[in-house]
Protein backbone atom coordinates (compact mmCIF):
# COMPACT_ATOMS: atom_id res chain seq x y z
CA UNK A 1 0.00 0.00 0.00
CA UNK A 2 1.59 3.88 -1.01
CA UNK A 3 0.25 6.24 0.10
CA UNK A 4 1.34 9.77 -1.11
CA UNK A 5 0.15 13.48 -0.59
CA UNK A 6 0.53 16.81 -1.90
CA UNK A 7 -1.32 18.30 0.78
CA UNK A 8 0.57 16.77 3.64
CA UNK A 9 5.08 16.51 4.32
CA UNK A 10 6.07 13.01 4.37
CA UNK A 11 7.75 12.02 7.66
CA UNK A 12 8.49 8.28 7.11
CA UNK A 13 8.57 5.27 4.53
CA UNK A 14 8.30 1.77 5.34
CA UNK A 15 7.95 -1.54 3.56
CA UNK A 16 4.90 -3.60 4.01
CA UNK A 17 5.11 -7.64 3.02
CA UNK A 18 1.72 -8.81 1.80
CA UNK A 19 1.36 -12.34 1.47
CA UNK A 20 -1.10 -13.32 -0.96
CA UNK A 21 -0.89 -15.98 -4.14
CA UNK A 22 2.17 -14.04 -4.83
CA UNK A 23 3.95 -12.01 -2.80
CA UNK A 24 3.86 -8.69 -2.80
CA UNK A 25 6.01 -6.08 -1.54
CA UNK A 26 4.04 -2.60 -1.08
CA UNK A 27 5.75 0.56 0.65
CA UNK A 28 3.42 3.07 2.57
CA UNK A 29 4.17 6.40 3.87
CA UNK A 30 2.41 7.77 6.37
CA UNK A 31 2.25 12.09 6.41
CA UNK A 32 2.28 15.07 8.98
CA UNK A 33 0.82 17.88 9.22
CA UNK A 34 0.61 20.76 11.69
CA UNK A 35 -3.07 20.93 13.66
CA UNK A 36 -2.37 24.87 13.49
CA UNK A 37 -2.34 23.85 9.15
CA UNK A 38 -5.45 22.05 8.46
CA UNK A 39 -6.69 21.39 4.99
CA UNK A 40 -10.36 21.95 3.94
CA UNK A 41 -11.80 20.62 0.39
CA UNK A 42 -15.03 21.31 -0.85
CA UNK A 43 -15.02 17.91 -3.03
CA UNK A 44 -13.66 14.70 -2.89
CA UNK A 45 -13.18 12.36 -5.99
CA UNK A 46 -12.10 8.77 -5.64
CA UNK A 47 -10.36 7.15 -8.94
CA UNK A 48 -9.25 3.79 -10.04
CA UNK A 49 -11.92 1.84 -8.59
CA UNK A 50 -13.90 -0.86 -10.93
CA UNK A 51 -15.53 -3.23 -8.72
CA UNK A 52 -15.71 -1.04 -5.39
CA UNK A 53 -18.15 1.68 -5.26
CA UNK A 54 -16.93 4.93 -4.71
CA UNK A 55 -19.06 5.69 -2.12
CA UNK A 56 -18.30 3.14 -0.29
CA UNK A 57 -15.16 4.02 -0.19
CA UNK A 58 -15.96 7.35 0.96
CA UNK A 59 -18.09 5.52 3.55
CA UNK A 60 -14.25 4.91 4.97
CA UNK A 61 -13.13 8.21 5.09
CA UNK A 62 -13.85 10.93 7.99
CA UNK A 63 -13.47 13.56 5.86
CA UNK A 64 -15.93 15.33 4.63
CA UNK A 65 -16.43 18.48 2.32
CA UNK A 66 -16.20 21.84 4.22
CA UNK A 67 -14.57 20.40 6.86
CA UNK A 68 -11.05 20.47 8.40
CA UNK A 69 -9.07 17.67 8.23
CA UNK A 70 -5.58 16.75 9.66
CA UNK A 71 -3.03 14.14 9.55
CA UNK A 72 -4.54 11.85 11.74
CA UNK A 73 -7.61 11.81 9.57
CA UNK A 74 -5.76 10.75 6.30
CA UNK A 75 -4.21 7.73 8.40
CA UNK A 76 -7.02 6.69 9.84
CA UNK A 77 -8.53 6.43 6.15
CA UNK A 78 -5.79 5.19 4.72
CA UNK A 79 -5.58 2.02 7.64
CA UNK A 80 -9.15 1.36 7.14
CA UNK A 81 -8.63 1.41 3.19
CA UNK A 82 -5.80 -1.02 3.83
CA UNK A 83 -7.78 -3.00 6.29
CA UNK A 84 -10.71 -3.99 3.95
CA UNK A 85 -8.30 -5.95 1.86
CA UNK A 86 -9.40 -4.85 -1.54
CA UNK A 87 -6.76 -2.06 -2.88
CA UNK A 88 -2.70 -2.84 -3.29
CA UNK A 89 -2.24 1.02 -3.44
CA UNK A 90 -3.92 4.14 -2.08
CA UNK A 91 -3.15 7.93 -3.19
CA UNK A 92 -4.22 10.70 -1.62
CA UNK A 93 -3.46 14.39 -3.18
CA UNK A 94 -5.37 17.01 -3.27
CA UNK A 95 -6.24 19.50 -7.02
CA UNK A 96 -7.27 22.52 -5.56
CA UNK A 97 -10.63 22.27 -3.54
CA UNK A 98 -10.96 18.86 -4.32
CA UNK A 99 -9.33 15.78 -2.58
CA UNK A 100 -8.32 13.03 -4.98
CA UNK A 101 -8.57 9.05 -3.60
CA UNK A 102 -6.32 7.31 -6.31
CA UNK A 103 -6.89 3.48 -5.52
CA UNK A 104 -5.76 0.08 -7.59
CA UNK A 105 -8.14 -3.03 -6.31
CA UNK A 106 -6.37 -6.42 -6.33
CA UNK A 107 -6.89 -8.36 -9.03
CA UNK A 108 -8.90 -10.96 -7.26
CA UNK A 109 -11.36 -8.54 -5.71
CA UNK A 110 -13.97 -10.15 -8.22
CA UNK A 111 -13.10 -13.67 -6.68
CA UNK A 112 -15.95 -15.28 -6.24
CA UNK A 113 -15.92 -17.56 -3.21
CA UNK A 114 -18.89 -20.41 -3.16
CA UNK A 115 -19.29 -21.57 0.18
CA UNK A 116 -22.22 -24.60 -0.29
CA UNK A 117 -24.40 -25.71 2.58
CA UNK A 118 -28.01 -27.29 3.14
CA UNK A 119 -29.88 -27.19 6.42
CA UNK A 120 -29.16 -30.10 8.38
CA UNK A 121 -25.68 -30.97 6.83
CA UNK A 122 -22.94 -32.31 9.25
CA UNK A 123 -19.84 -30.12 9.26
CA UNK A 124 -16.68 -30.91 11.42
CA UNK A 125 -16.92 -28.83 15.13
CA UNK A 126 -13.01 -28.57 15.68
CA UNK A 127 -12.55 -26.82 12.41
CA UNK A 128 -15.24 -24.21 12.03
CA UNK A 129 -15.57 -20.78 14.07
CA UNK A 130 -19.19 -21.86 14.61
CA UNK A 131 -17.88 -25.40 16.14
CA UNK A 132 -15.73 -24.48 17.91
CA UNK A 133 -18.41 -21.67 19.46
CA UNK A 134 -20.30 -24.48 20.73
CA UNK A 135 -17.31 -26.28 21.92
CA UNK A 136 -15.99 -23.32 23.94
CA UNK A 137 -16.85 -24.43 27.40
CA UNK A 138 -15.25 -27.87 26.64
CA UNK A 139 -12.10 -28.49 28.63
CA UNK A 140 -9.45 -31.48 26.76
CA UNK A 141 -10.99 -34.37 29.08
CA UNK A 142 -14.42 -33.56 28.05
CA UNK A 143 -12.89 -33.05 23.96
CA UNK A 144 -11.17 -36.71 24.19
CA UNK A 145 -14.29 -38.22 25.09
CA UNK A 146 -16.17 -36.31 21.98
CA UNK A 147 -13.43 -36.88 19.59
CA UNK A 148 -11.31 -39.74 20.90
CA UNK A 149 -7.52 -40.52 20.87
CA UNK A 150 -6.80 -40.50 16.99
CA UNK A 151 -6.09 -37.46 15.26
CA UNK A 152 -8.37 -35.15 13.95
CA UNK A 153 -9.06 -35.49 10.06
CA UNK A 154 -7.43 -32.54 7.91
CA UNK A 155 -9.19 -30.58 5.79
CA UNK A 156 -6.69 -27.94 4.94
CA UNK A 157 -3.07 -27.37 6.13
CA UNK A 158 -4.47 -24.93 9.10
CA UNK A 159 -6.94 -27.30 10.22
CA UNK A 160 -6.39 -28.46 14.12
CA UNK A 161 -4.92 -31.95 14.11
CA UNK A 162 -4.68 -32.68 17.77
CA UNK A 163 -7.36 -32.49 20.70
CA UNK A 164 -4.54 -31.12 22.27
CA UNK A 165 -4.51 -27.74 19.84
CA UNK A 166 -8.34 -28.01 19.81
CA UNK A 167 -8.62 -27.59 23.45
CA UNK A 168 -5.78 -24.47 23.80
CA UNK A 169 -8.20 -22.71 20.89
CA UNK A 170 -11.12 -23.41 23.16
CA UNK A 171 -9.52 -21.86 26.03
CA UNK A 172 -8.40 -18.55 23.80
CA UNK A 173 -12.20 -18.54 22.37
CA UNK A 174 -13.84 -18.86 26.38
CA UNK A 175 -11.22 -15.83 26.73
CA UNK A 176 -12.16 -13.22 24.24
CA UNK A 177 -15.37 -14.51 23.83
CA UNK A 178 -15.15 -15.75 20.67
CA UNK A 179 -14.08 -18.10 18.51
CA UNK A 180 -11.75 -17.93 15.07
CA UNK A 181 -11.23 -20.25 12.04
CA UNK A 182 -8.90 -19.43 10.15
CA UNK A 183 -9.29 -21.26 6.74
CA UNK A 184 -9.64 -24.86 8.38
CA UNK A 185 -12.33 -25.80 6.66
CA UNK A 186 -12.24 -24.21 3.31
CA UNK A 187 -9.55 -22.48 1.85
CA UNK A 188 -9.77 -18.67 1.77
CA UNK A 189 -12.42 -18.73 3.73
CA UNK A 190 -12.29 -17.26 7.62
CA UNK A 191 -15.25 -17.06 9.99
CA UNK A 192 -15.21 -15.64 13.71
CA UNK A 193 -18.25 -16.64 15.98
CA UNK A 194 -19.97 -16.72 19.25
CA UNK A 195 -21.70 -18.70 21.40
CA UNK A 196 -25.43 -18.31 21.94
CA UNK A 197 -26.61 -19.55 25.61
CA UNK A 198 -29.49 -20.47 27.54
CA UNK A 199 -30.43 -18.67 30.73
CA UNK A 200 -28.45 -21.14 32.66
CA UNK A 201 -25.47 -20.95 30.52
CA UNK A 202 -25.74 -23.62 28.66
CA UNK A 203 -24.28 -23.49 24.79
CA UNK A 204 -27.33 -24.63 22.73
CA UNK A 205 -25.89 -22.34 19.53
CA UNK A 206 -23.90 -19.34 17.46
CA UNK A 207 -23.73 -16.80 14.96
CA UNK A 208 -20.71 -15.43 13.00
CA UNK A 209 -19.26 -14.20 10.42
CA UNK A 210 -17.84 -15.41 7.42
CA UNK A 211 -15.55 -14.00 4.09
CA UNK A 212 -12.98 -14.43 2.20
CA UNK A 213 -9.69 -14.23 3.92
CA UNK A 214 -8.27 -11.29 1.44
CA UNK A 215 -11.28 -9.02 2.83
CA UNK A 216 -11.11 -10.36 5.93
CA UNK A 217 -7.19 -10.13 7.28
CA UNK A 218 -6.92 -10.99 10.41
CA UNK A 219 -6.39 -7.93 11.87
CA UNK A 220 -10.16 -7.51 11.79
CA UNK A 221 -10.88 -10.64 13.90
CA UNK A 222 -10.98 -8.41 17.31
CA UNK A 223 -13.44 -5.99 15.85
CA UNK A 224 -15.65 -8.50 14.37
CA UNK A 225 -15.58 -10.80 16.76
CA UNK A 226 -16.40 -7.99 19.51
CA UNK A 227 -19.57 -7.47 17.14
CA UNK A 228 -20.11 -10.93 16.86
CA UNK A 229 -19.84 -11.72 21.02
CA UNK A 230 -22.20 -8.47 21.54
CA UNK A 231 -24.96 -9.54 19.06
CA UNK A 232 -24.85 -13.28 20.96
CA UNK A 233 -24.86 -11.82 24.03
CA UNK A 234 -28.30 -10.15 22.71
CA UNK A 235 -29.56 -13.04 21.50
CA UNK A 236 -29.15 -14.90 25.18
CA UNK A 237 -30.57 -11.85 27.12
CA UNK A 238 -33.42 -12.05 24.43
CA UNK A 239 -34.05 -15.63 25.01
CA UNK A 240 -34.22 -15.38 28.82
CA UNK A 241 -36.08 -12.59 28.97
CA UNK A 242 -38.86 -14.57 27.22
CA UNK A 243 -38.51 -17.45 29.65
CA UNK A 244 -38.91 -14.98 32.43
CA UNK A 245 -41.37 -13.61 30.52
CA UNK A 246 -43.56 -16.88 29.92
């Protein structure tokens, strides 16, 4: 990711590795510029994209026309550019009143992942966010006697191959409240999700999310799975308030 402005004085470079089909190396550099020198557009114009909307990629920015704007605000935009996983470069510059967002998408931003499933189908628990969700209170005693001795089945090289592995995941899911998988199932796939409980605690389900791991880096699984852990935590105060309730 570059990132270069006309409005701004660069301060420092550095180079980013980005590991995707093919490496790619990508240099940013992030700009300063005095509070006391604030820039104010009356337009902005975003370039380059094909696949991506331009407003939402305005919908990124916390700029807006008429208003000041400093540094801090360009970075900000620029990380949460970066963090969607779509563009290998960003420019910002500004023409007169108008602020220019030069972006390039990846070239598999139109990748098309097909993740097939029918209501009632059997998936593994010990590879999938939402499996391991309802696994979360399980500690490795309680795991051997679900899943026995012999190693778990792979599915993809970051699939969990020992009950020992499954049950440290467990412990980092009861944690942070949440659970991660991290293409285990399906390739370029990743999937963060909660559990859903009854009013005595009890896991009897979850809800997540799922993409495909270039717009979903993992840098995004605290956010997400924050969402994910509040909207579960919902659900359960929903369903006992209708117990109560009844």
């Amino acid at each position: 990711m570059k990132v270069t402005s006309r409005i701004l004085s660069v301060v420092f470079a550095a180079a980013l590795y980005v590991g995707l089909s093919v490496p790619v190396a990508t240099v940013f550099a992030l700009a300063a510029v005095s509070t006391s020198h604030a820039a104010v557009v009356s337009n902005i114009e975003v370039r380059g994209n094909h696949r991506v909307d331009s407003a939402t990629i305005r919908n990124y920015l916390s700029i807006k026309p008429g208003k000041p704007f400093s540094s801090g605000d360009i970075d900000a935009a620029v990380k949460r550019l970066f963090s969607t996983g779509l563009f290998s470069d960003v420019q910002i510059n500004q023409a007169g009143g108008t602020l220019i967002i030069q972006v390039s998408e990846y070239a598999t931003v139109n990748q098309v992942i097909v993740i097939s499933g029918q209501t009632g189908e059997m998936v593994p628990l010990y590879c999938t966010a939402h499996g391991k969700a309802l696994l979360t209170d399980m500690e490795e005693p309680e795991l051997r006697r679900l899943f026995g001795q012999a190693a778990l089945r792979r599915h993809t090289k970051q699939t969990l191959r020992s009950i020992g592995e499954l049950a440290e995941d467990c412990a980092q899911a009861r944690a942070r409240g949440f659970a991660t998988d991290d293409s285990e199932l399906q390739e370029g796939v990743r999937c963060v999700a909660a559990p859903i409980r009854a009013h005595d605690g009890t896991v009897i389900g979850s809800i997540g999310i799922s993409a495909p791991s270039l717009r979903f880096p993992k840098e995004r699984y605290k956010n997400c799975g924050a969402e994910v852990a509040d909207t579960a935590g919902r659900i359960t105060a929903e369903l006992a308030a209708q117990i109560t309730a009844s």
